[in-house]
C-alpha atoms as a PDB file:
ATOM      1  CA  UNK A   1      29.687 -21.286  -3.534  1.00  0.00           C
ATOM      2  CA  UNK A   2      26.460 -20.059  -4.228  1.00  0.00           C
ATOM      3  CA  UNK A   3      25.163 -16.917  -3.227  1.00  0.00           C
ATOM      4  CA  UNK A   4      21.715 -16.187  -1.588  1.00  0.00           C
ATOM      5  CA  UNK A   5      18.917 -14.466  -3.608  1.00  0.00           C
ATOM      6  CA  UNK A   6      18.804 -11.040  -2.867  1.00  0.00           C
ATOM      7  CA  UNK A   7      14.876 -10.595  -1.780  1.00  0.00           C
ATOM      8  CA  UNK A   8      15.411  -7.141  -1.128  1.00  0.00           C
ATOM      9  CA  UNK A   9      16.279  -6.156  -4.843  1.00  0.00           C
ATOM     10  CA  UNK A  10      13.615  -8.713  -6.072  1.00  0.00           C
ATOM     11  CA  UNK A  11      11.255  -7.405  -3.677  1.00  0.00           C
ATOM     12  CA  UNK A  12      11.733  -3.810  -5.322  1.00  0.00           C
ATOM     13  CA  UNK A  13      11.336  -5.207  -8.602  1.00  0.00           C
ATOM     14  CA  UNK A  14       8.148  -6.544  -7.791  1.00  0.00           C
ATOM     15  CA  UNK A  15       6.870  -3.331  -6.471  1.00  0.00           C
ATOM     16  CA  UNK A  16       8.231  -1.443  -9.501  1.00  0.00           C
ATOM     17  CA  UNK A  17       6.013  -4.136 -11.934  1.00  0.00           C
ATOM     18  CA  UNK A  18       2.611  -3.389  -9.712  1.00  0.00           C
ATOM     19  CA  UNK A  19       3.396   0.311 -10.564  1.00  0.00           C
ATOM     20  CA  UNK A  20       4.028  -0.467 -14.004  1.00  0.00           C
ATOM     21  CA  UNK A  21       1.029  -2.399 -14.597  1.00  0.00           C
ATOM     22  CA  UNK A  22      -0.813   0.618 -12.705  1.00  0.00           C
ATOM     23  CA  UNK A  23       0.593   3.245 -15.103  1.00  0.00           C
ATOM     24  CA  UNK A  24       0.167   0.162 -18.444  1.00  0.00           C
ATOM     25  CA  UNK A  25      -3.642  -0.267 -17.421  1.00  0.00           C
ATOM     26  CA  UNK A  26      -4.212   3.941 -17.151  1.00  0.00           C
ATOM     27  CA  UNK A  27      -2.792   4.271 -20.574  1.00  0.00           C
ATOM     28  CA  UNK A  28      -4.532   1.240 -22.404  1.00  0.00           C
ATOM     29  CA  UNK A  29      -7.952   0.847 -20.702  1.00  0.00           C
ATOM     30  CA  UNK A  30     -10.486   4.308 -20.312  1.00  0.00           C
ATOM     31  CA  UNK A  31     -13.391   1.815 -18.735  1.00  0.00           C
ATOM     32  CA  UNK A  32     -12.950   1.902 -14.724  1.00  0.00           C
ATOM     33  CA  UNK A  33     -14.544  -1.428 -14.273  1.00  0.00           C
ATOM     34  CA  UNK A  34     -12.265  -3.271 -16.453  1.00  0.00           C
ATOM     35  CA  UNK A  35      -9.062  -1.401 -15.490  1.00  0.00           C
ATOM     36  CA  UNK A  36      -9.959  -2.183 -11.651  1.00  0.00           C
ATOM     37  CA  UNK A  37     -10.100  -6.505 -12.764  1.00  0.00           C
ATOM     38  CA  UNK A  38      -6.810  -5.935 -14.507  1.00  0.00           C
ATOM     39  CA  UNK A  39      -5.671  -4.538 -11.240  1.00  0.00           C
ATOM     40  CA  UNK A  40      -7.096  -7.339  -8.920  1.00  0.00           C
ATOM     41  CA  UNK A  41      -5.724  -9.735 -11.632  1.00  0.00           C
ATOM     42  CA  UNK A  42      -2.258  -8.203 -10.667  1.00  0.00           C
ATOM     43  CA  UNK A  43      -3.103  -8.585  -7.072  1.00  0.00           C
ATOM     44  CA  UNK A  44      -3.917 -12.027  -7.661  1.00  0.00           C
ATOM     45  CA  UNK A  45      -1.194 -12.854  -9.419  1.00  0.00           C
ATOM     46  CA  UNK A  46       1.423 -11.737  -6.708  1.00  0.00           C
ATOM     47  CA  UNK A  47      -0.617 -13.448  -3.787  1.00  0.00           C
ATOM     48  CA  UNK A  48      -0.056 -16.544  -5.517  1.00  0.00           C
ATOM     49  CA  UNK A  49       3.293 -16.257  -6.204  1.00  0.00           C
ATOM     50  CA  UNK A  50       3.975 -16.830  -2.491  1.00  0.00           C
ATOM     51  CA  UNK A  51       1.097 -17.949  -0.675  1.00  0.00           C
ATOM     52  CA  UNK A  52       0.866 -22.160   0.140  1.00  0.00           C
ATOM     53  CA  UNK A  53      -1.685 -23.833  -2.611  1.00  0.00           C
ATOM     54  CA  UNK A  54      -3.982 -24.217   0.526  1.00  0.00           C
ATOM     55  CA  UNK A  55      -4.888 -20.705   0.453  1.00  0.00           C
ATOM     56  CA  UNK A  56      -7.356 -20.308  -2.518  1.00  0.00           C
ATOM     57  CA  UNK A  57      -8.170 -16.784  -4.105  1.00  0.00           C
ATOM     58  CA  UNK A  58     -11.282 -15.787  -5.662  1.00  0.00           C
ATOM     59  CA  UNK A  59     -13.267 -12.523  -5.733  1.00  0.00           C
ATOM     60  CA  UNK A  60     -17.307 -12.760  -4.425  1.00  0.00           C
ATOM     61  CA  UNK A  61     -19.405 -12.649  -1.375  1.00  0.00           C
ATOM     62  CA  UNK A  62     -19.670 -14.171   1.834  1.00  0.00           C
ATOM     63  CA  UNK A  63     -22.801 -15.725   3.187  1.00  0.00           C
ATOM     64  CA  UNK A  64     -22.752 -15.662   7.059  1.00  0.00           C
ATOM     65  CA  UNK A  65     -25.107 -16.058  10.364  1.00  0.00           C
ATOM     66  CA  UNK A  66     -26.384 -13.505  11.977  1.00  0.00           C
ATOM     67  CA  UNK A  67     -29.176 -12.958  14.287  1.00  0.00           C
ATOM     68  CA  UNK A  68     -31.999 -12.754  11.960  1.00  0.00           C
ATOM     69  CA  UNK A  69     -30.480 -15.416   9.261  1.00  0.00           C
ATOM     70  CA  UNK A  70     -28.077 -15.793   6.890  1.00  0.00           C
ATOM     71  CA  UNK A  71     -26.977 -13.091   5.362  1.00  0.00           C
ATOM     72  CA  UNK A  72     -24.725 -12.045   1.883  1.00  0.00           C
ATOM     73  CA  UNK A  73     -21.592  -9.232   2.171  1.00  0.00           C
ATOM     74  CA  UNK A  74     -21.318  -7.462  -0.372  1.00  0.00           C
ATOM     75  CA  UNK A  75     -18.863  -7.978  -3.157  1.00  0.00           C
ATOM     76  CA  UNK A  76     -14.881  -8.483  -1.939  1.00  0.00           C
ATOM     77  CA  UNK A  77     -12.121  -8.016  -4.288  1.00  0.00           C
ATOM     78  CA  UNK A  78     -10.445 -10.762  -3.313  1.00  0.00           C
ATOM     79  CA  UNK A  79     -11.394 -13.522  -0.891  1.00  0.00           C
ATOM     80  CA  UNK A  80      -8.955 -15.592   0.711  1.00  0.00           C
ATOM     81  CA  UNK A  81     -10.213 -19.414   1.558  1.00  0.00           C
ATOM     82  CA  UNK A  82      -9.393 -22.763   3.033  1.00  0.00           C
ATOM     83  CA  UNK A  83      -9.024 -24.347  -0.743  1.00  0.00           C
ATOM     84  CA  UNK A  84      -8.315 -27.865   0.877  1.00  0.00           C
ATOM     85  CA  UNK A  85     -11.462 -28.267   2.572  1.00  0.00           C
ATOM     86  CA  UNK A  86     -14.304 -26.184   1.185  1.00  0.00           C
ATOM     87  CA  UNK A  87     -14.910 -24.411  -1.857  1.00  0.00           C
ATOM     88  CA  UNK A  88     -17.805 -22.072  -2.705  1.00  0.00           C
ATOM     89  CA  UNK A  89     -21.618 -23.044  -2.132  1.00  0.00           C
ATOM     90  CA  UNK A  90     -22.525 -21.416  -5.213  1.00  0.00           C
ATOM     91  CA  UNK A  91     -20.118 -20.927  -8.097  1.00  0.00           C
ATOM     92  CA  UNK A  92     -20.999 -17.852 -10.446  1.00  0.00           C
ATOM     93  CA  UNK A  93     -20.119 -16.814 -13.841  1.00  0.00           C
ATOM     94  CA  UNK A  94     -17.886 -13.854 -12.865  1.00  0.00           C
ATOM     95  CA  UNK A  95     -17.548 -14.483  -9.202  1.00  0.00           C
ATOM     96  CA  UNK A  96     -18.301 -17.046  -6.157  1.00  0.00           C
ATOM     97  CA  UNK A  97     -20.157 -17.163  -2.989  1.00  0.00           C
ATOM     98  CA  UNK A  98     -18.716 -18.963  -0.131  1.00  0.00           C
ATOM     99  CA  UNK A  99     -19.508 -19.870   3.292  1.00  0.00           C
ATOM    100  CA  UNK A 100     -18.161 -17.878   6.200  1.00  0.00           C
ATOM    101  CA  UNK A 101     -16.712 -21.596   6.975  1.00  0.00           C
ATOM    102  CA  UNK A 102     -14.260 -21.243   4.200  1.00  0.00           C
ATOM    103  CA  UNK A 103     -12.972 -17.692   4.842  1.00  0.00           C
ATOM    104  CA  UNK A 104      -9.944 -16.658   5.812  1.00  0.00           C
ATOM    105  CA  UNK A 105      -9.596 -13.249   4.745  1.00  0.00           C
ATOM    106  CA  UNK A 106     -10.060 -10.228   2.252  1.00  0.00           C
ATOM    107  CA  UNK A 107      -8.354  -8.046   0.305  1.00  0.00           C
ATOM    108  CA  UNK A 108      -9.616  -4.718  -0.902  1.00  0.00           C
ATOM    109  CA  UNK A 109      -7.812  -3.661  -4.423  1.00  0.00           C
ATOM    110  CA  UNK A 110      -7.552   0.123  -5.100  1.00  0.00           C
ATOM    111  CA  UNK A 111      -5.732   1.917  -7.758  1.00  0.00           C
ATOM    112  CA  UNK A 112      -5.003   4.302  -5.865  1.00  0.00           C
ATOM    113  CA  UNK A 113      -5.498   5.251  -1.602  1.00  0.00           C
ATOM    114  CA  UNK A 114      -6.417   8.525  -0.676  1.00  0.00           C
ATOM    115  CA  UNK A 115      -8.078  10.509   2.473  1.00  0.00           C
ATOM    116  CA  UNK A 116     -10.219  13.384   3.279  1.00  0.00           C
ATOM    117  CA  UNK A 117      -8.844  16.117   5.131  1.00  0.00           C
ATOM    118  CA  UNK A 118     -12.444  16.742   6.911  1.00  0.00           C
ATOM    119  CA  UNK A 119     -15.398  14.635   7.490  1.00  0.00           C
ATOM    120  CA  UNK A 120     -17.554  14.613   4.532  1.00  0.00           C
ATOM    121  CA  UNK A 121     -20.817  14.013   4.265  1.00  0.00           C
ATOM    122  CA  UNK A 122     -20.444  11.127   1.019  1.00  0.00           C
ATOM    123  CA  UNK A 123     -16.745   9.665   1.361  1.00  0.00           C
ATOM    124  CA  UNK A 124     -15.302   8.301  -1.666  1.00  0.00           C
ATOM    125  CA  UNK A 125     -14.821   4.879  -2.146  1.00  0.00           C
ATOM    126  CA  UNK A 126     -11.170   4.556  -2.731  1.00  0.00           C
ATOM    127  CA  UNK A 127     -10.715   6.778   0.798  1.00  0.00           C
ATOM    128  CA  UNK A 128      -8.851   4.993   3.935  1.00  0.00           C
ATOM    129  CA  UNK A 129     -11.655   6.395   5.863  1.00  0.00           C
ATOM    130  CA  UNK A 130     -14.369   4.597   3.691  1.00  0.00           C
ATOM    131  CA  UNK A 131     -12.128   1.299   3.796  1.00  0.00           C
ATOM    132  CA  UNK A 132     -12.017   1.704   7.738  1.00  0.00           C
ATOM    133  CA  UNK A 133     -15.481   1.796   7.759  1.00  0.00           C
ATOM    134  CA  UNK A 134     -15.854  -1.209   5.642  1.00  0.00           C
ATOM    135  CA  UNK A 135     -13.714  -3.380   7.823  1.00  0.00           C
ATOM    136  CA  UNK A 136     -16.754  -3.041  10.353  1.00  0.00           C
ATOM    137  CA  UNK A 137     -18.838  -5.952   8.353  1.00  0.00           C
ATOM    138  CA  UNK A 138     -16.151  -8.522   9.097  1.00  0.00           C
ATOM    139  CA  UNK A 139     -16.006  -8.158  13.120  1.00  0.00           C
ATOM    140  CA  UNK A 140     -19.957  -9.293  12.735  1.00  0.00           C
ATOM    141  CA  UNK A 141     -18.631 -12.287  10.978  1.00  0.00           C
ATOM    142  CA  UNK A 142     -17.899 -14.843  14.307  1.00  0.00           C
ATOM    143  CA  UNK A 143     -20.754 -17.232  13.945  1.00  0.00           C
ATOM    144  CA  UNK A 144     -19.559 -20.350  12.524  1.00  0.00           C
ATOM    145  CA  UNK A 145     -21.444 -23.903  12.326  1.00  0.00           C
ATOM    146  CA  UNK A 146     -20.128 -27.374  12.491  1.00  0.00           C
ATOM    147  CA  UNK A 147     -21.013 -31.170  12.374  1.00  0.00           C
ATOM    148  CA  UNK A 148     -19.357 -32.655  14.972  1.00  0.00           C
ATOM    149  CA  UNK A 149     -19.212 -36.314  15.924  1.00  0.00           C
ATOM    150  CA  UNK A 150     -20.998 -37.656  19.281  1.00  0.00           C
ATOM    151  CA  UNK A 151     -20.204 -40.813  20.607  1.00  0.00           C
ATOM    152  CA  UNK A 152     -20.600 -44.284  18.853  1.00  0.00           C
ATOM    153  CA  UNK A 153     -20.553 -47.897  19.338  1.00  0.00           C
ATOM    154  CA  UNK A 154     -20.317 -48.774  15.714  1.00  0.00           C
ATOM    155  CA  UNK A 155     -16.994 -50.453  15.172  1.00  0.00           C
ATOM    156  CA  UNK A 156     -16.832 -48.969  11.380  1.00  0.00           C
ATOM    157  CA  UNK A 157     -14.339 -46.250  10.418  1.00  0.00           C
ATOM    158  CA  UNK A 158     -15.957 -43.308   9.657  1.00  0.00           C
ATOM    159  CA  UNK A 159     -19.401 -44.029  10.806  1.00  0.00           C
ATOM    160  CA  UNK A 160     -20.620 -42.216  13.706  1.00  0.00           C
ATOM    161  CA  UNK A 161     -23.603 -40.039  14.758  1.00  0.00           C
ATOM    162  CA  UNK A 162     -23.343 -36.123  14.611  1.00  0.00           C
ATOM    163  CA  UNK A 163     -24.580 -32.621  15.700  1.00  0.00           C
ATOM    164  CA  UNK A 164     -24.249 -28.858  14.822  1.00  0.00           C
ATOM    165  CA  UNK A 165     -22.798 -26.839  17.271  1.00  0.00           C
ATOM    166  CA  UNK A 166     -22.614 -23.381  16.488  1.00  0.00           C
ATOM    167  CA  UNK A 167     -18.874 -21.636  17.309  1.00  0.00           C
ATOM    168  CA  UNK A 168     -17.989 -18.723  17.934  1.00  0.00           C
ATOM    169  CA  UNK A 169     -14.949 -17.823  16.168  1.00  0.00           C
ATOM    170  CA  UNK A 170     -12.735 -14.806  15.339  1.00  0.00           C
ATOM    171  CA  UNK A 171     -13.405 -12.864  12.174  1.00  0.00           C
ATOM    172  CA  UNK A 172     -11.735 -12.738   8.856  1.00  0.00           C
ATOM    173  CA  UNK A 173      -8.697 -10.682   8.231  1.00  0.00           C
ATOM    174  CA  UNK A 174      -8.980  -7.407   6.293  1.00  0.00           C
ATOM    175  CA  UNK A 175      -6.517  -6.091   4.200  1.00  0.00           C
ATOM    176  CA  UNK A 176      -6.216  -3.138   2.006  1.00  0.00           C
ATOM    177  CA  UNK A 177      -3.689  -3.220  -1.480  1.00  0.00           C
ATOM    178  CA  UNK A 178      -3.142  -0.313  -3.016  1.00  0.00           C
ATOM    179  CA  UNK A 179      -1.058   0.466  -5.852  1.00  0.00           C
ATOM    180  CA  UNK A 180      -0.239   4.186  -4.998  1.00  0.00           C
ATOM    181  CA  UNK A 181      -0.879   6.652  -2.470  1.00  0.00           C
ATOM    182  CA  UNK A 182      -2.645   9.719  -3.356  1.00  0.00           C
ATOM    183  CA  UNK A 183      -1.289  13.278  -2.658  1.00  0.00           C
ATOM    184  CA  UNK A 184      -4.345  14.019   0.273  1.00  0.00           C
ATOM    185  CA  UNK A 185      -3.413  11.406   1.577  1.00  0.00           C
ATOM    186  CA  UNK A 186       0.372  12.772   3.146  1.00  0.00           C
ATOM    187  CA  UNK A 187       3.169  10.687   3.679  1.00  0.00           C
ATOM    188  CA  UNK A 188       3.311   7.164   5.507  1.00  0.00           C
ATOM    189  CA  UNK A 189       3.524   8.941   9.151  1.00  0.00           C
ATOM    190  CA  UNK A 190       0.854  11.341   8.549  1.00  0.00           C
ATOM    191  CA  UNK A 191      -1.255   8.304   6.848  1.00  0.00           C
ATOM    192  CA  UNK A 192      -0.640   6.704  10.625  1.00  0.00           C
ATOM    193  CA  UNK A 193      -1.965   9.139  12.744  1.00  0.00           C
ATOM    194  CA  UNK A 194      -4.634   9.638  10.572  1.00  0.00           C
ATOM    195  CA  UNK A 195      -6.298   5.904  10.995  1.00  0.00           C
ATOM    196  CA  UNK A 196      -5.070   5.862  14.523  1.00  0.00           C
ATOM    197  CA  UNK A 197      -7.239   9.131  14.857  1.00  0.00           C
ATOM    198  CA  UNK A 198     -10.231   7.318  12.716  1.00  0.00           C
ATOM    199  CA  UNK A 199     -10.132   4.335  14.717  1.00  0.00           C
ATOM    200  CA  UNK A 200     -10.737   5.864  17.406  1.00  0.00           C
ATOM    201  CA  UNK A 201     -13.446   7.986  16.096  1.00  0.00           C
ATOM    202  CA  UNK A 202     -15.069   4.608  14.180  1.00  0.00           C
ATOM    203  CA  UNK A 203     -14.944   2.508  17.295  1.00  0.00           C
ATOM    204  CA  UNK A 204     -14.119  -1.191  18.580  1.00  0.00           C
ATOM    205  CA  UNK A 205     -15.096  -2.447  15.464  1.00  0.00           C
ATOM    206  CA  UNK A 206     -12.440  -1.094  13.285  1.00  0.00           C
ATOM    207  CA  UNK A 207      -9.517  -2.991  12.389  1.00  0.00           C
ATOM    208  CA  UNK A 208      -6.769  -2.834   9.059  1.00  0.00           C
ATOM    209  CA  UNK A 209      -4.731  -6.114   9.589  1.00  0.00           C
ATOM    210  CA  UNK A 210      -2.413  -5.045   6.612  1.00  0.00           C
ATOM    211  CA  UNK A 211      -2.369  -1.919   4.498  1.00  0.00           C
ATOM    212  CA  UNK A 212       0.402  -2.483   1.906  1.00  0.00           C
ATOM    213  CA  UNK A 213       1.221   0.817  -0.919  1.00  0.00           C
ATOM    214  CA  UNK A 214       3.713  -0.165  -3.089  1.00  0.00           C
ATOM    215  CA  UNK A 215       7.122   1.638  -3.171  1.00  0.00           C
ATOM    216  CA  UNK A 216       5.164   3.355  -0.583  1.00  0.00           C
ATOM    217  CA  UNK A 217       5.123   1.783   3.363  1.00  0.00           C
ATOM    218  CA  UNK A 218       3.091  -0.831   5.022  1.00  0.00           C
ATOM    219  CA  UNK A 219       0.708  -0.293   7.646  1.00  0.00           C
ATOM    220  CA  UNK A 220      -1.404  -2.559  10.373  1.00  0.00           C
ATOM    221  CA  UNK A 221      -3.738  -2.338  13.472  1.00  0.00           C
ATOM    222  CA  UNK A 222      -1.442  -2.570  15.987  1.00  0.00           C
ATOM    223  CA  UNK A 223      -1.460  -6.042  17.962  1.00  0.00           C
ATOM    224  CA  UNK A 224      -2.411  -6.066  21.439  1.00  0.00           C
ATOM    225  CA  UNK A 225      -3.638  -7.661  24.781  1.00  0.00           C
ATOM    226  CA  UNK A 226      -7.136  -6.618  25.537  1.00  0.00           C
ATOM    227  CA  UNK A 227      -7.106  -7.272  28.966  1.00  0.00           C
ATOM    228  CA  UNK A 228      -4.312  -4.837  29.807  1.00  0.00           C
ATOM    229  CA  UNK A 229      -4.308  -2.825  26.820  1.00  0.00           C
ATOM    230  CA  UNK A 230      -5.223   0.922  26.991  1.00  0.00           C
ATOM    231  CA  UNK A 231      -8.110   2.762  24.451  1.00  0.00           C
ATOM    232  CA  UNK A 232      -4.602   4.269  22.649  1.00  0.00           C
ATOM    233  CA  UNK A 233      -2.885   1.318  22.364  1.00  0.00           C
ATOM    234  CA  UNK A 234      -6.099  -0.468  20.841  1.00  0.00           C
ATOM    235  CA  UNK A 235      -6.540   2.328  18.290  1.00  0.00           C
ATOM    236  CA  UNK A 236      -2.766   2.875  17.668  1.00  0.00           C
ATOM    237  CA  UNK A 237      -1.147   1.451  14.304  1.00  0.00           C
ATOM    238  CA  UNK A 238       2.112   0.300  13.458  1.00  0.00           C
ATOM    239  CA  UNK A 239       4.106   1.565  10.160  1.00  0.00           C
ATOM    240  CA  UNK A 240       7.430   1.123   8.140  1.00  0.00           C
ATOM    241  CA  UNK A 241       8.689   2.273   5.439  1.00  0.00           C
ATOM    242  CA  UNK A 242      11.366  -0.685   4.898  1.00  0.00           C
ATOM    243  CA  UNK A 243      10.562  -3.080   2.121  1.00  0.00           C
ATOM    244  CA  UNK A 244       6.629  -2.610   2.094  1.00  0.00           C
ATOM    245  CA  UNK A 245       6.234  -5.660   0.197  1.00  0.00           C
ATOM    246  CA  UNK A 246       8.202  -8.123   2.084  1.00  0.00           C
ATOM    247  CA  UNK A 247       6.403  -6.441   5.188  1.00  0.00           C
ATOM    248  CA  UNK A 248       3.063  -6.946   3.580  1.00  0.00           C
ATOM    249  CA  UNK A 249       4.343 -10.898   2.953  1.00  0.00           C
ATOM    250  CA  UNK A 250       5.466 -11.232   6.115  1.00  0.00           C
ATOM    251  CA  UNK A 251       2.121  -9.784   8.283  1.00  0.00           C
ATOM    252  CA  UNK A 252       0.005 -12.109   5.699  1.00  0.00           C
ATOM    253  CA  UNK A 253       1.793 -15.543   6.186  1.00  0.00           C
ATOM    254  CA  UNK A 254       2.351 -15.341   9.905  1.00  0.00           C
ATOM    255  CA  UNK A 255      -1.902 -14.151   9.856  1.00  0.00           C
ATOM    256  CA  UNK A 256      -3.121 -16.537   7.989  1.00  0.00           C
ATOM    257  CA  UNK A 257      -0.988 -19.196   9.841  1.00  0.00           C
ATOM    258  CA  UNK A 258      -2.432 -18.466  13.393  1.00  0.00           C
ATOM    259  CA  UNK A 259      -5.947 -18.672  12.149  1.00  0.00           C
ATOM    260  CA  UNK A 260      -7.695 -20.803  14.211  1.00  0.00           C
ATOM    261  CA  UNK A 261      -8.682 -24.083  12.303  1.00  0.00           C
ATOM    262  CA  UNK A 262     -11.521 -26.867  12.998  1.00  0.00           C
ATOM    263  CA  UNK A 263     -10.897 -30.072  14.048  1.00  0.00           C
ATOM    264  CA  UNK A 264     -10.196 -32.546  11.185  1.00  0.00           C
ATOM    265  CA  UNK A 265     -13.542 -34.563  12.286  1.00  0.00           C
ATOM    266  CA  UNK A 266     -15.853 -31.286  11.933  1.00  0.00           C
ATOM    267  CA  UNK A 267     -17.612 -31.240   8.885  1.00  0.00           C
ATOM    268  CA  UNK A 268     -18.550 -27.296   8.216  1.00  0.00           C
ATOM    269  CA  UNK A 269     -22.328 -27.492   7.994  1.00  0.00           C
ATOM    270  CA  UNK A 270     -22.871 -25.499   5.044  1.00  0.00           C
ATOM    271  CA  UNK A 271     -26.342 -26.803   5.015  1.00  0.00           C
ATOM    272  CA  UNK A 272     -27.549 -24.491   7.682  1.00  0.00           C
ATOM    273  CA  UNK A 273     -27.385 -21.211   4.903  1.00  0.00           C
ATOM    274  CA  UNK A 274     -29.511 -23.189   2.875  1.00  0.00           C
ATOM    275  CA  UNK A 275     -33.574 -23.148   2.645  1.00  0.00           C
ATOM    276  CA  UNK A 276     -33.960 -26.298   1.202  1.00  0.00           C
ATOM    277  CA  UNK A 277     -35.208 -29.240   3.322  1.00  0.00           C
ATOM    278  CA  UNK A 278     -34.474 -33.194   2.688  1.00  0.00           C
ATOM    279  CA  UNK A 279     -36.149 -35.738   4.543  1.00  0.00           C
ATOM    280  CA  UNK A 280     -35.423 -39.122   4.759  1.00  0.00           C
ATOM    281  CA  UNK A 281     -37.306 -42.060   5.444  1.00  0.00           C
ATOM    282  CA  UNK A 282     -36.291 -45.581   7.381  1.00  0.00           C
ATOM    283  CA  UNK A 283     -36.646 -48.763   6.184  1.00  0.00           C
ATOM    284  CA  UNK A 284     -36.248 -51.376   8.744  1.00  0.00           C
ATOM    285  CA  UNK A 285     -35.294 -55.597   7.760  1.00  0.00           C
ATOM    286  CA  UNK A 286     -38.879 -56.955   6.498  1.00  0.00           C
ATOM    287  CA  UNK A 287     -41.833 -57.578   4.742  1.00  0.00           C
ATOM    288  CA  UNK A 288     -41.792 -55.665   1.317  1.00  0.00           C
END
């Protein structure tokens, strides 16, 4: 009889290559830049070994509404899309831009996670607190534009009249991989409290839906009712130390699942980001 993989000892292996590759990129590449692609390569590279082939994975920027226009993020690691019915609006040599329509998720890549022990007045990039902060962008991203069909008479498949109607809808996930955890930074628990405490300082606005270290823990936002919940329990987060990366696989699938999706006969009006204009004229049966 056969027996069943063991995930748990694969799992570990996995983790054990990311921190490989970590310590393999340190050794062999001194330029920052290019040793942070090799890492979001890696990244990349595990994401797809487990994520459905409708989930497509680039790195780029967002374009999305807001009140005075569209607007571009800035650049995101990785972006996670809908790679069945959209791709980007503008394809670019090293990276892509795609419509808020198309976006699932992010995920930030960082060598290495650390954390300040006191406010500072500059906080370094590759800080939980500055990655807190970050995830702000994404709770203004809820605008999203459609083409939907209004009634016909026409007898034809797939010929009918339509409008935009602008939807609101919930924001993209944000995730944070990191291949180690810094010494500032304390252990897992101490790492919880801390972004519980900085949640709470940062505001409604804040929200990690996956922190995953490798050989290290896994960390989220916790989930909660908003109705009944209390300011704690909004800012609280939930942490384990068990198998980090099949907690990390775990938190994505059942996210990305449960993201809301439009109705087969909306058409994402990608259009609406754009400044260019096309007008058509009508020709009626006659004369020439």
């Amino acid at each position: 009889m056969a027996k069943a993989p063991k995930f748990a000892e694969l799992n570990k292996i996995a983790e054990d290559l990311l921190v490989a590759r970590l310590k393999a990129s340190r050794a062999a590449i001194e330029h920052s830049g290019e040793k942070g692609r090799a890492l979001e390569h890696q990244a990349v590279s595990l994401l797809r070994s487990f994520l459905p082939g409708e989930y497509g994975l680039s790195t780029g920027f967002i374009i999305y509404h807001t009140d005075d226009g569209p607007q571009l993020s800035t650049q995101q690691d990785i972006i996670i899309y809908d790679a069945l019915r959209l791709g980007p609006v503008l394809r670019l040599e090293t990276s892509d831009v795609f419509p808020l329509e198309a976006v699932y998720g992010c995920v930030e890549v960082k060598a290495s996670l650390t954390s300040h022990k006191e406010i500072p007045k500059e906080y370094k990039a590759n800080s939980v607190e500055a990655l807190m902060r970050r995830s702000t962008i994404f709770r203004r991203m809820k605008i999203r534009k459609y083409w939907l069909p209004k009634f016909t008479t026409s007898k034809e498949p797939g010929i009918a009249l339509s409008e935009v109607q602008t939807i609101a809808w919930r924001e993209p996930y944000f995730y944070i991989f990191a291949f180690e955890l810094d010494g500032p930074a304390g252990d897992i628990p101490a790492l919880a409290q801390k972004m519980a405490n900085e949640s709470q300082l940062i505001g409604s606005d804040c929200r990690v839906d996956g922190l995953f270290i490798a050989n290290t823990g896994f960390l989220y936002s916790r989930v909660v009712d908003l109705e009944t919940a209390t300011p704690a329990d909004i800012h609280s987060f939930k942490y384990t130390l068990d198998h980090p990366l099949a907690a990390f696989k775990r938190r994505l699938l059942h996210d990305l699942n449960l993201f809301p999706r439009p109705a087969l006969v909306w058409t994402p009006a990608i259009d609406q980001y754009e400044d260019v204009k096309i007008n058509f004229a009508t020709v009626a049966p006659g004369a020439a």
